[in-house]
Every structure is written in C-alpha cells, then in structure tokens.
PDB file of N, CA and C in Angstrom:
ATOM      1  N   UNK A   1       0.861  -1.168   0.000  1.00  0.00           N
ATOM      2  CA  UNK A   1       0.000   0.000   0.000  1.00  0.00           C
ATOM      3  C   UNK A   1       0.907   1.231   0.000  1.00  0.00           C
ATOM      4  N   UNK A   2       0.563   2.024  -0.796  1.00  0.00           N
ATOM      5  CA  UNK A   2       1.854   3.334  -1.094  1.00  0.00           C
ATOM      6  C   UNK A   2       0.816   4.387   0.309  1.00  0.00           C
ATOM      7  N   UNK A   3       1.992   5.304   0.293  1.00  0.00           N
ATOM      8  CA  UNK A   3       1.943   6.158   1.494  1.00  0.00           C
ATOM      9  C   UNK A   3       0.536   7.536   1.053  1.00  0.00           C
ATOM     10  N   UNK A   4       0.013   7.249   0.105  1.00  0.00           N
ATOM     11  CA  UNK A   4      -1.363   8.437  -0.220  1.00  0.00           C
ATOM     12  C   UNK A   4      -2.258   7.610   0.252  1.00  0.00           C
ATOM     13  N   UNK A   5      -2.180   6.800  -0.379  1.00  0.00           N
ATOM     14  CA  UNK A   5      -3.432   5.645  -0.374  1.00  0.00           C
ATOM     15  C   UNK A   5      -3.593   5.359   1.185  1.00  0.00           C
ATOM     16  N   UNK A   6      -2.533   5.201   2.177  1.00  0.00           N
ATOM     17  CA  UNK A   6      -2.802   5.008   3.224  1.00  0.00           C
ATOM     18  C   UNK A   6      -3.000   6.166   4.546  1.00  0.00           C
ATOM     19  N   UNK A   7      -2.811   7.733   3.936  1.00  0.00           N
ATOM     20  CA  UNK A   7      -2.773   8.583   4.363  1.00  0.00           C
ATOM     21  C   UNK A   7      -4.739   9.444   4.227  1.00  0.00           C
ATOM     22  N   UNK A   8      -4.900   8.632   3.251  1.00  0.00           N
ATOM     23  CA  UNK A   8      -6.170   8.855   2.846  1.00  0.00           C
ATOM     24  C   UNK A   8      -7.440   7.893   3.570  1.00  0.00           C
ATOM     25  N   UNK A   9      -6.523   6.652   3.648  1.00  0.00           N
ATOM     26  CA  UNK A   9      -7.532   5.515   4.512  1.00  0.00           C
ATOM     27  C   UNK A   9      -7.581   5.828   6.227  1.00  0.00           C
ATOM     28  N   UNK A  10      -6.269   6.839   6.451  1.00  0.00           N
ATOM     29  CA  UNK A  10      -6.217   7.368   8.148  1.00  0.00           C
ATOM     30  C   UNK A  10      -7.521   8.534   8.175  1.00  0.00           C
ATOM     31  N   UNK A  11      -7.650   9.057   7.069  1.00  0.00           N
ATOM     32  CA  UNK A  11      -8.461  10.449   7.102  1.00  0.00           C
ATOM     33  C   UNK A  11     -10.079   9.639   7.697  1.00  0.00           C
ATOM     34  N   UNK A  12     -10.581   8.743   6.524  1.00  0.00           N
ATOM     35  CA  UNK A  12     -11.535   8.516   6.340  1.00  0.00           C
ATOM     36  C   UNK A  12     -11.876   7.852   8.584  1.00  0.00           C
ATOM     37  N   UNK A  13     -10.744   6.695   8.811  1.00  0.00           N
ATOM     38  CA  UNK A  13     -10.913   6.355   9.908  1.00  0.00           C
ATOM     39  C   UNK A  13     -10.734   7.133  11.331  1.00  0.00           C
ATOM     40  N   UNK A  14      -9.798   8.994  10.659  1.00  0.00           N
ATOM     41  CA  UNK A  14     -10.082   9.255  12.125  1.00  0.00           C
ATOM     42  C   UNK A  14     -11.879  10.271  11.997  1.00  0.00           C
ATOM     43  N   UNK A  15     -11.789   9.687  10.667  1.00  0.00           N
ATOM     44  CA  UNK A  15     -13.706  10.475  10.681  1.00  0.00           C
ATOM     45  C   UNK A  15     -14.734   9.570  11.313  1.00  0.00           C
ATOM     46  N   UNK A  16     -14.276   8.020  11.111  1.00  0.00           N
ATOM     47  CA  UNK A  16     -15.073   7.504  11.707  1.00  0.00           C
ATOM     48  C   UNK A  16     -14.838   7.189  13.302  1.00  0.00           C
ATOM     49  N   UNK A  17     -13.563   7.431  13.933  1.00  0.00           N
ATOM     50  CA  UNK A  17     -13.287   6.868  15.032  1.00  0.00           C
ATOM     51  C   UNK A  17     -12.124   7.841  15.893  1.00  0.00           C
ATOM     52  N   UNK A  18     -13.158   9.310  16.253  1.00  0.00           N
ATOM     53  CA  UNK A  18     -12.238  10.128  16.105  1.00  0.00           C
ATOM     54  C   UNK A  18     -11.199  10.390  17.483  1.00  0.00           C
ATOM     55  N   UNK A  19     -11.237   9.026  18.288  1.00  0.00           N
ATOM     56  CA  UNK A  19     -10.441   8.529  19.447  1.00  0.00           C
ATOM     57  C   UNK A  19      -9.368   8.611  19.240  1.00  0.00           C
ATOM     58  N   UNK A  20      -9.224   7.664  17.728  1.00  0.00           N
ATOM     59  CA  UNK A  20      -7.647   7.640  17.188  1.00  0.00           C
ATOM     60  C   UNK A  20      -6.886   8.894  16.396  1.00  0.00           C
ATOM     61  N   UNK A  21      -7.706   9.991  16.564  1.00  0.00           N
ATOM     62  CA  UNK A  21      -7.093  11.355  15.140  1.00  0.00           C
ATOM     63  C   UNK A  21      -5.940  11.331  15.445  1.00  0.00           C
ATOM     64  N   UNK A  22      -4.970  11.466  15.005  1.00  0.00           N
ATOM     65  CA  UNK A  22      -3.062  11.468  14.721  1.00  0.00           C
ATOM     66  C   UNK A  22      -2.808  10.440  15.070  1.00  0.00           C
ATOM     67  N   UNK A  23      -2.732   9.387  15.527  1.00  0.00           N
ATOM     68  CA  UNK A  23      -2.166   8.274  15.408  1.00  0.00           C
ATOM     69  C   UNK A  23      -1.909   7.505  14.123  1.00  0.00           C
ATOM     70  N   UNK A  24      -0.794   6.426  14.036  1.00  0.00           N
ATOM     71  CA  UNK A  24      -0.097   6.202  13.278  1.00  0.00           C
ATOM     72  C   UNK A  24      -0.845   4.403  13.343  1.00  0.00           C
ATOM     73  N   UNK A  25      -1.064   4.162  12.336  1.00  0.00           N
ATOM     74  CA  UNK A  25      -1.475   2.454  12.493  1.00  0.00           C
ATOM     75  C   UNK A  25      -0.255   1.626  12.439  1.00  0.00           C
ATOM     76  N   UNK A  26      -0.462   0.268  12.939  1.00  0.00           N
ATOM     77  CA  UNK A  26       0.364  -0.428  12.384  1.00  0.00           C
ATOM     78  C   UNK A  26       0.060  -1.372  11.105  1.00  0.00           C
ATOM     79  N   UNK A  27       0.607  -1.889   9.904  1.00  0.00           N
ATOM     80  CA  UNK A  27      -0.158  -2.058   8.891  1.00  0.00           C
ATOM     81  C   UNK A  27       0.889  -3.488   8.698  1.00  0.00           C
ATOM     82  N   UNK A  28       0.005  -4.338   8.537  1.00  0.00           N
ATOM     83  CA  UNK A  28       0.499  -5.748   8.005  1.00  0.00           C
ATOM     84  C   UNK A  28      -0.168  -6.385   6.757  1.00  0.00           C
ATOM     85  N   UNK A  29       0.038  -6.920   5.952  1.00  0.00           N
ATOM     86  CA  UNK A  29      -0.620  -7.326   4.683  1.00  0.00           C
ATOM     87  C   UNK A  29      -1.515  -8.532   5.017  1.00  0.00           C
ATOM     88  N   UNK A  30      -2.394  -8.844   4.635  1.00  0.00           N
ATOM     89  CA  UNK A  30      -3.164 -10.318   5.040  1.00  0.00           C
ATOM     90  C   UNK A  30      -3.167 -11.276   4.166  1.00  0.00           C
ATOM     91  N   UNK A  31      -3.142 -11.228   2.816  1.00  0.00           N
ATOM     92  CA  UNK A  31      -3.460 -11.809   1.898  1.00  0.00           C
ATOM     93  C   UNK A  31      -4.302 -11.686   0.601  1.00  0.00           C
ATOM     94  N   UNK A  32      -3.692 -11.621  -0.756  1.00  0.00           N
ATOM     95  CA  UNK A  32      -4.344 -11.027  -1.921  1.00  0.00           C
ATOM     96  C   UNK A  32      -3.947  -9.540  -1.924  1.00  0.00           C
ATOM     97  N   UNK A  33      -4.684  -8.692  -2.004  1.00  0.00           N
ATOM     98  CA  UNK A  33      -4.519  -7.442  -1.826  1.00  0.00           C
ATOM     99  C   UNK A  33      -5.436  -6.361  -0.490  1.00  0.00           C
ATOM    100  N   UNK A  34      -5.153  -7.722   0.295  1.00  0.00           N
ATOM    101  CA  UNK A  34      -5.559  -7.108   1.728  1.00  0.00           C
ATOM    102  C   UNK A  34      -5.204  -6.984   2.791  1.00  0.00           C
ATOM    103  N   UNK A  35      -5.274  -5.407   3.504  1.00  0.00           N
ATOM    104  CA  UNK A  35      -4.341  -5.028   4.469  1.00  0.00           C
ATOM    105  C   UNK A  35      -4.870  -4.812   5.997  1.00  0.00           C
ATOM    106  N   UNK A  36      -4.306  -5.198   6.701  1.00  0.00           N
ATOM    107  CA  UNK A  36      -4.953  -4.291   8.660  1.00  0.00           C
ATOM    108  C   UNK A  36      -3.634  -3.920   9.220  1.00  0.00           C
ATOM    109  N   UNK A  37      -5.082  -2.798   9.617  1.00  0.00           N
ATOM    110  CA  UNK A  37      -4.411  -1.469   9.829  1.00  0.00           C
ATOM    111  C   UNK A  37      -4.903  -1.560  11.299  1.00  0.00           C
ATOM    112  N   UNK A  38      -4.083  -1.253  12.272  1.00  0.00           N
ATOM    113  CA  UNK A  38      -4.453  -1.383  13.744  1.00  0.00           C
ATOM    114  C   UNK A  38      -4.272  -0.064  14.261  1.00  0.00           C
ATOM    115  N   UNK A  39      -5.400   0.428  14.915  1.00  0.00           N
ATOM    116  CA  UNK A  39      -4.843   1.564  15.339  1.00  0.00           C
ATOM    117  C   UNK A  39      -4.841   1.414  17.047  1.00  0.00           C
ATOM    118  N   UNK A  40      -4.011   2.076  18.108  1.00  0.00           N
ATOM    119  CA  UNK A  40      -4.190   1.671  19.214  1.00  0.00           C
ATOM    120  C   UNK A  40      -4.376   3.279  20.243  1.00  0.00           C
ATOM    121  N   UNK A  41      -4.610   3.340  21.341  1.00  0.00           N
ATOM    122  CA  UNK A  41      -4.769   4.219  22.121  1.00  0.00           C
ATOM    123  C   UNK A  41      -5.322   3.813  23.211  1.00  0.00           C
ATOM    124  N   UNK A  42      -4.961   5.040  24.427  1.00  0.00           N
ATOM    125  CA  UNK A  42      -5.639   4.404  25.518  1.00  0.00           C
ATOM    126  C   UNK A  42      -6.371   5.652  26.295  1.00  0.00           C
ATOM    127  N   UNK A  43      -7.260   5.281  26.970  1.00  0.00           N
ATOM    128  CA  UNK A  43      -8.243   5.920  27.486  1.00  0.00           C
ATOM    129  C   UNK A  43      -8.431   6.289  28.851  1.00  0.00           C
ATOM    130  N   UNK A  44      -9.177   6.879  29.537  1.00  0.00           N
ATOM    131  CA  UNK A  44      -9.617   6.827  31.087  1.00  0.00           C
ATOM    132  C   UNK A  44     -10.993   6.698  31.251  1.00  0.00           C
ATOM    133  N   UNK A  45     -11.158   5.971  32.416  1.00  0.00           N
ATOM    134  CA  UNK A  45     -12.402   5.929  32.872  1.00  0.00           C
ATOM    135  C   UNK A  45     -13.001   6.907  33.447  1.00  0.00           C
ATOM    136  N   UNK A  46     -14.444   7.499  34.245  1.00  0.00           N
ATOM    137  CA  UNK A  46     -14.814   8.166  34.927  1.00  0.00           C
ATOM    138  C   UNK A  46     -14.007   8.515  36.538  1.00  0.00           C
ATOM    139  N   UNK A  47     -14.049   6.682  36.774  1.00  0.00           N
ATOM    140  CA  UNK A  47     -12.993   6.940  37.857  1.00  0.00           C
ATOM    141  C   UNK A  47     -11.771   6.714  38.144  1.00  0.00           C
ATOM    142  N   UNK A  48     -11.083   6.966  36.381  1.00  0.00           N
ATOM    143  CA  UNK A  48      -9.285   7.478  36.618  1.00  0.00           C
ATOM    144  C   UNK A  48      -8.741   6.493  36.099  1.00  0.00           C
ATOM    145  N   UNK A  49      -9.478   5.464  35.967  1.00  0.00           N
ATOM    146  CA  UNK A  49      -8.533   4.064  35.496  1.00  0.00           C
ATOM    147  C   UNK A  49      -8.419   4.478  34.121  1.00  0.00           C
ATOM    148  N   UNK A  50      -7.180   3.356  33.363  1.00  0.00           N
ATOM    149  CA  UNK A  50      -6.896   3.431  32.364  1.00  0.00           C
ATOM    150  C   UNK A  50      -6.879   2.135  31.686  1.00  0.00           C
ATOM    151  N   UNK A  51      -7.280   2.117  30.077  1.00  0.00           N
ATOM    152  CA  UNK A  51      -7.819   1.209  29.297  1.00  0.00           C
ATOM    153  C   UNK A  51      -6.902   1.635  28.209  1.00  0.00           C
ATOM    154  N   UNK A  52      -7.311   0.500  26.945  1.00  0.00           N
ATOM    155  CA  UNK A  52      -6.705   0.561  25.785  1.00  0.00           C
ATOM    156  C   UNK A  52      -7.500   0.195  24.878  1.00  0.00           C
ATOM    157  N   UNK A  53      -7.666   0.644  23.855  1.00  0.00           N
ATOM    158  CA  UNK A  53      -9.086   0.933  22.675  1.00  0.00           C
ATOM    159  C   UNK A  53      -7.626  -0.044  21.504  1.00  0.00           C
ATOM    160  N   UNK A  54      -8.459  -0.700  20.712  1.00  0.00           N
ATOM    161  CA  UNK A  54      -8.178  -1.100  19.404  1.00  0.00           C
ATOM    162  C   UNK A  54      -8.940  -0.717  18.566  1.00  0.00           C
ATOM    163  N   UNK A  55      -8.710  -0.390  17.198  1.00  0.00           N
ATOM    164  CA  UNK A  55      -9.281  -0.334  15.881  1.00  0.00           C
ATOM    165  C   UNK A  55      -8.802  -0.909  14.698  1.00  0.00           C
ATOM    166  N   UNK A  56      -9.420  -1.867  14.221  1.00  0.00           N
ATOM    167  CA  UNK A  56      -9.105  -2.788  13.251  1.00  0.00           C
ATOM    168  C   UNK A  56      -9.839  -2.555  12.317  1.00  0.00           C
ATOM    169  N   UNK A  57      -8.787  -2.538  11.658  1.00  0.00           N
ATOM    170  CA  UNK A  57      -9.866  -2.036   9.919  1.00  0.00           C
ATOM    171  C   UNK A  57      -9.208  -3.016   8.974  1.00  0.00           C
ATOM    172  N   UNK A  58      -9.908  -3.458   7.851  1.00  0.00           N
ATOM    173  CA  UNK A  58      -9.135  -4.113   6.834  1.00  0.00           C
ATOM    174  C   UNK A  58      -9.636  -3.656   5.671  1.00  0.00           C
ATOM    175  N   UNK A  59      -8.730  -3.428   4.974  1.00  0.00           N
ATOM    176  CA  UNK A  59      -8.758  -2.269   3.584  1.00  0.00           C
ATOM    177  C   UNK A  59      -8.048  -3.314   2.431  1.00  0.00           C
ATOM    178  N   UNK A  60      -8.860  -2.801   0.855  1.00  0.00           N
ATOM    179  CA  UNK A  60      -8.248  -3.778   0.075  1.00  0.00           C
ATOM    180  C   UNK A  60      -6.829  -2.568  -0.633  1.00  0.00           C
ATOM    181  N   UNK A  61      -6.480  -2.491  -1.558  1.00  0.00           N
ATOM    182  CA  UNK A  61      -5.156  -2.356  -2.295  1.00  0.00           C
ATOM    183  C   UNK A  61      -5.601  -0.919  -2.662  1.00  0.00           C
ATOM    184  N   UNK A  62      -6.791  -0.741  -2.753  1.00  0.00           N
ATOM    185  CA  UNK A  62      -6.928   0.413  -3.229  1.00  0.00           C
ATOM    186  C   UNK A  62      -7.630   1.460  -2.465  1.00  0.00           C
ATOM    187  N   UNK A  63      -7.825   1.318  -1.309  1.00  0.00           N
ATOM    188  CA  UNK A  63      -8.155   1.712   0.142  1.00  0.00           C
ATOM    189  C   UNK A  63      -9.539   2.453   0.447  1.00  0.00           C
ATOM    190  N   UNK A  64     -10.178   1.120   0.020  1.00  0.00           N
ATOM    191  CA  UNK A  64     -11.716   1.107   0.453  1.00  0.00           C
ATOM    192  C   UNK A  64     -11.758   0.471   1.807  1.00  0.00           C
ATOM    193  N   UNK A  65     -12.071   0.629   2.622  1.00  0.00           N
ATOM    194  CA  UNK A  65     -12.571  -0.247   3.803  1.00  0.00           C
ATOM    195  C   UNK A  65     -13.579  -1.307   3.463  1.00  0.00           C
ATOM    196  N   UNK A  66     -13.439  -2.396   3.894  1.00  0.00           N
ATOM    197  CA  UNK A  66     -13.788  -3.555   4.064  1.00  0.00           C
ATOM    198  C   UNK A  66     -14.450  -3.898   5.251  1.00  0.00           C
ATOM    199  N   UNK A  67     -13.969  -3.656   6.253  1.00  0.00           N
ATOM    200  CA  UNK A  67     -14.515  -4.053   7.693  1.00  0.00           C
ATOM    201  C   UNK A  67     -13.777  -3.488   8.687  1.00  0.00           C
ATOM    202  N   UNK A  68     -14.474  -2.644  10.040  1.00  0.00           N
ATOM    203  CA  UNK A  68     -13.716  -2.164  10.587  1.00  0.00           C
ATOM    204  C   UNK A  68     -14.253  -2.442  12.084  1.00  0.00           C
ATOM    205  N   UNK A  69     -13.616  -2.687  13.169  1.00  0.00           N
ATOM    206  CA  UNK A  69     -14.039  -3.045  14.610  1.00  0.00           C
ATOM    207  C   UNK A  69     -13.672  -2.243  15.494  1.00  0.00           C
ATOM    208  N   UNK A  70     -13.892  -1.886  16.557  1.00  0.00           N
ATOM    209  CA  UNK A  70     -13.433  -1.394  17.682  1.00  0.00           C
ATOM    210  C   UNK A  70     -13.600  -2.465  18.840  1.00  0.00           C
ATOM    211  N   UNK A  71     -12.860  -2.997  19.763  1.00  0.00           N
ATOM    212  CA  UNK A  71     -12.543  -2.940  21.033  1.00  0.00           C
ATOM    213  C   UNK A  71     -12.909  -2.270  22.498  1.00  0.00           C
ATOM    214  N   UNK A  72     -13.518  -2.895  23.328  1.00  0.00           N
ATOM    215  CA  UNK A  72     -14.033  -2.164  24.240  1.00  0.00           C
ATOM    216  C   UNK A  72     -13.421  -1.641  25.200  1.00  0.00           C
TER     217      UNK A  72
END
C-alpha cells in the first residue's frame, strides 16, 4: 500500500473513530490485496482508570474499507 493511499484511509478512519485522530497504524498485509491497519490508544475511565481501545480495519489495495471493529 503506497503512502497516499494510506494517508487517505487514516483520514476517512479518524472520521469515523475520532479517538484515534493522529495516530499512526500499524499495517500488516493479510493476503491477496488485503491489508490491517491497527490503530491503538488508551483511554480513562470516569474513575481514573486506564484502558486501551483497538481499531481494526481491513482495507483492500486500493483503500476502500472492508470491515472495521473497535474494542471495548
């Protein structure tokens, strides 16, 4: 996946998941021309504790989203 194509698939996901805005994914290939993209961050609770959010997206070659999850 070239660096537009995947700069363009961050836009679309921090629109949908705007927990992650500036973060950097980590991106591994899956198979054929399909990629996941993990994004990670962590959070607080009401009462102070701290958590960690995932976002998993899998995008084909030409960086449509395919399927995307969040983590509770």
């Amino acid at each position: 996946m070239d660096e537009l194509t995947l700069e363009r698939l961050c836009q679309q996901v921090y629109r949908q998941f705007p927990v992650v805005t500036g973060k950097r994914p980590i991106v591994s290939k899956q198979g054929g021309d399909r990629y996941l993209l993990v994004f990670s961050t962590t959070g607080k609770t009401p009462d102070g504790q701290s958590f960690q959010q995932n976002i998993r997206v899998v995008a084909n070659q030409s960086g449509q989203i395919i399927k995307s999850t969040m983590s509770k």
